[in-house]
Protein backbone atom coordinates (compact mmCIF):
# COMPACT_ATOMS: atom_id res chain seq x y z
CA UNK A 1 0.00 0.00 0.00
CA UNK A 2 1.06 3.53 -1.26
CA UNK A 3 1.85 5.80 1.34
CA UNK A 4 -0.97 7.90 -0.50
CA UNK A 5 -3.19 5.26 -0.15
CA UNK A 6 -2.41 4.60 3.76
CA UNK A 7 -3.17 8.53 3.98
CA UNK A 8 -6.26 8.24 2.28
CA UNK A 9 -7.77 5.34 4.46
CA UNK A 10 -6.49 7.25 7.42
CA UNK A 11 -8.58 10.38 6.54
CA UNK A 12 -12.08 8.02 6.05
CA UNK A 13 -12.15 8.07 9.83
CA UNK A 14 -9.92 11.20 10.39
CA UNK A 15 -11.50 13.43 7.34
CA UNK A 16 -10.94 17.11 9.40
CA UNK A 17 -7.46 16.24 10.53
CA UNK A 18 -5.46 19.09 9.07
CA UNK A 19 -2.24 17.11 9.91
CA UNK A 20 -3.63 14.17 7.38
CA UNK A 21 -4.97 16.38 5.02
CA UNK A 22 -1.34 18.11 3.91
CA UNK A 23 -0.02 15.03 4.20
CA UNK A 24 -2.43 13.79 1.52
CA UNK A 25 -1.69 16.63 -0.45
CA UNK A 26 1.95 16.01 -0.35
CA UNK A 27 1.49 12.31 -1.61
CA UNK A 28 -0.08 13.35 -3.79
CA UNK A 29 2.05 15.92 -5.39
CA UNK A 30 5.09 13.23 -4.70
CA UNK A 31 3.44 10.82 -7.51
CA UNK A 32 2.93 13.81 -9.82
CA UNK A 33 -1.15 14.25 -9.39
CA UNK A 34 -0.58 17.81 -9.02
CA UNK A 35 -4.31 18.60 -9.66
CA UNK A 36 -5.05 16.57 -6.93
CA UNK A 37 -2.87 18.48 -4.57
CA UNK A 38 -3.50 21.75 -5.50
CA UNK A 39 -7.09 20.72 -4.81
CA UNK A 40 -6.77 19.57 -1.05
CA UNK A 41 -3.99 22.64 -0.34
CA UNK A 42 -6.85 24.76 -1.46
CA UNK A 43 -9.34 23.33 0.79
CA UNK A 44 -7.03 23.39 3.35
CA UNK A 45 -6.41 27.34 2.57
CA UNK A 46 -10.02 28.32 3.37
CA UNK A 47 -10.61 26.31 6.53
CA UNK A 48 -7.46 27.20 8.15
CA UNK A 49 -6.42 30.24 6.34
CA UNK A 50 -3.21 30.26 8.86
CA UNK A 51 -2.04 26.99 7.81
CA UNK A 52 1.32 29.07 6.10
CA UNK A 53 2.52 25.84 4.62
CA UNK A 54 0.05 24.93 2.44
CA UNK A 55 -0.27 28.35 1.30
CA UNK A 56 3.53 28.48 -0.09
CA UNK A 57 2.89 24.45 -1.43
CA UNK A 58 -0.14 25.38 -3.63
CA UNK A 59 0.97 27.95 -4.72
CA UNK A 60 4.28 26.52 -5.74
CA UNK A 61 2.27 23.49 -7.24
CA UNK A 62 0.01 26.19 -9.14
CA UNK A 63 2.65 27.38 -10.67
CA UNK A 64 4.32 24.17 -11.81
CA UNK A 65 0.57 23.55 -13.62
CA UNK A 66 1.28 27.14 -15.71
CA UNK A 67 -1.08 28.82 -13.00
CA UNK A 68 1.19 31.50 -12.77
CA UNK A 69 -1.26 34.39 -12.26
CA UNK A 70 -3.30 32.20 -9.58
CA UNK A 71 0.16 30.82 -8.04
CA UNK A 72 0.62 34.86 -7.07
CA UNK A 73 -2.44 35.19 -5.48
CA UNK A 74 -1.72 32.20 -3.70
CA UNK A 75 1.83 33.47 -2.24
CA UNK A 76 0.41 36.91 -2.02
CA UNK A 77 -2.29 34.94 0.68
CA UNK A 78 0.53 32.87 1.89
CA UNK A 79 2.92 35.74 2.39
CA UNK A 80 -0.35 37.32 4.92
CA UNK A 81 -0.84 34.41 6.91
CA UNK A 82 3.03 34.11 7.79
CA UNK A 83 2.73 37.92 8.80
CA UNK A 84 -0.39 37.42 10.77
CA UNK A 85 1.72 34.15 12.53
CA UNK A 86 4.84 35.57 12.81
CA UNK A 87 6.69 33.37 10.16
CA UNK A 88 9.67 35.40 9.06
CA UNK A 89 11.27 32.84 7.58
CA UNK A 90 8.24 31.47 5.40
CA UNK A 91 7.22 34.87 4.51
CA UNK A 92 10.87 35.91 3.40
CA UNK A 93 11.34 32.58 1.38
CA UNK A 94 7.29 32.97 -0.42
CA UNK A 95 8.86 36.63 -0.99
CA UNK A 96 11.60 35.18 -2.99
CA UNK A 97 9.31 32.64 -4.53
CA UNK A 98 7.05 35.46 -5.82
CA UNK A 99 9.81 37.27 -7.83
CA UNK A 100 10.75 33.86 -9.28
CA UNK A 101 7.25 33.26 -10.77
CA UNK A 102 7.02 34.53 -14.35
């Protein structure tokens, strides 16, 4: 069994554990289903909007679709949340990501 696939039958009984949920996501962008992943990172952006990481993964996973203009809004979101938390470091490095994005 796929680690995906452990993290998916983990979530049928788990389904709002935000923990499980990235972790999902990240599976799932680790076998290349990068529609899937953007998908769950975006859920994951409106019910905890402070969640910095998956702000700074979609939108880096956006971007690798050719979402570039959505991939800025994404980091532009991500790069708030790390302000509002107090992540200097995640806000600098989405900073740096956002110039990068053409």
């Amino acid at each position: 069994m796929s680690k995906r696939e452990q993290l998916e039958k983990l979530l049928e009984s788990s389904p709002d554990d935000l923990f499980l949920r990235y972790a999902f996501a990240m599976a799932c962008s680790s076998e290349g289903d990068n529609d899937t992943a953007a998908e769950r990172l975006a859920g994951i952006n409106s019910t905890d909007p402070d969640h910095v990481a998956a702000w700074f993964q979609h939108g880096k996973i956006l971007n690798e679709l050719g979402e570039s203009d959505d991939a800025r809004d994404v980091i532009v979101n991500g790069i708030a949340a790390a302000q509002r938390v107090g992540d200097d470091h995640a806000e600098e490095e989405m900073r740096g990501f956002l110039a990068l994005i053409v």
